[in-house]
Protein backbone atom coordinates (compact mmCIF):
# COMPACT_ATOMS: atom_id res chain seq x y z
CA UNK A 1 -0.47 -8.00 -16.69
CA UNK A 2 1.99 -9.71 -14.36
CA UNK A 3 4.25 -6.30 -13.79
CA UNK A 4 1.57 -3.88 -12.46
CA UNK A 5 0.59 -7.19 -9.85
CA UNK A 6 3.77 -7.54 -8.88
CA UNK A 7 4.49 -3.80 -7.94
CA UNK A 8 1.37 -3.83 -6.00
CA UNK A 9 2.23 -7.02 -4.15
CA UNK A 10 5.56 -5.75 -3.26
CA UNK A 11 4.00 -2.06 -2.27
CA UNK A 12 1.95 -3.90 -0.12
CA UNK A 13 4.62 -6.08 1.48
CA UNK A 14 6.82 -2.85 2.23
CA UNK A 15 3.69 -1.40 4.55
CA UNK A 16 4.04 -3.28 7.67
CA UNK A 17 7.95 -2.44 7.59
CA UNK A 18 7.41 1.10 7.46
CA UNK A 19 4.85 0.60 10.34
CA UNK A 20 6.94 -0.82 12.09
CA UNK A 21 9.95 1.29 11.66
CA UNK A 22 7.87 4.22 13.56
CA UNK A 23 4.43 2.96 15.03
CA UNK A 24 3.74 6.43 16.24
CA UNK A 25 3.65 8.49 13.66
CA UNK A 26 1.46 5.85 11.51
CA UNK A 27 -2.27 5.21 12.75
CA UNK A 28 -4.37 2.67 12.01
CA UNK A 29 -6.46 5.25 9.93
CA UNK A 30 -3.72 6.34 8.26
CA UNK A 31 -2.56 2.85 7.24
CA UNK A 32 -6.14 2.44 6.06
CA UNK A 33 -6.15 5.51 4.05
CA UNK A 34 -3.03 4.76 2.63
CA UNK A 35 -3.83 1.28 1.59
CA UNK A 36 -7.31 2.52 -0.07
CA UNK A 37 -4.95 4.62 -2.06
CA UNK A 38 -3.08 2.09 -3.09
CA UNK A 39 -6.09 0.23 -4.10
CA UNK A 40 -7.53 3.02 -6.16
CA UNK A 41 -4.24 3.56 -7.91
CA UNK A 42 -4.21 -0.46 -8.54
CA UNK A 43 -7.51 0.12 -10.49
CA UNK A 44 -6.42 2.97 -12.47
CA UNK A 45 -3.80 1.23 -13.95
CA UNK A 46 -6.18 -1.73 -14.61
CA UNK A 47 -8.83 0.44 -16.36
């Protein structure tokens, strides 16, 4: 299952550009609720 870990590796390496791109409209909870959804999606495509 290399291809699914890949696309979440990039995904996650793309976050802290877009944060950075515009700080103010992303908060910390939303980065957190966005990464949990990225997490949960992860495991969907696991199971």
């Amino acid at each position: 299952m290399p291809g699914p870990a890949q696309r979440a590796v990039r995904s996650r390496a793309r976050k802290p550009v877009a944060c950075k791109q515009r700080p103010l409209t992303l908060s910390k909870l939303g980065v957190r609720d966005r990464t949990r959804a990225v997490l949960k999606a992860f495991e969907l495509q696991l199971v």
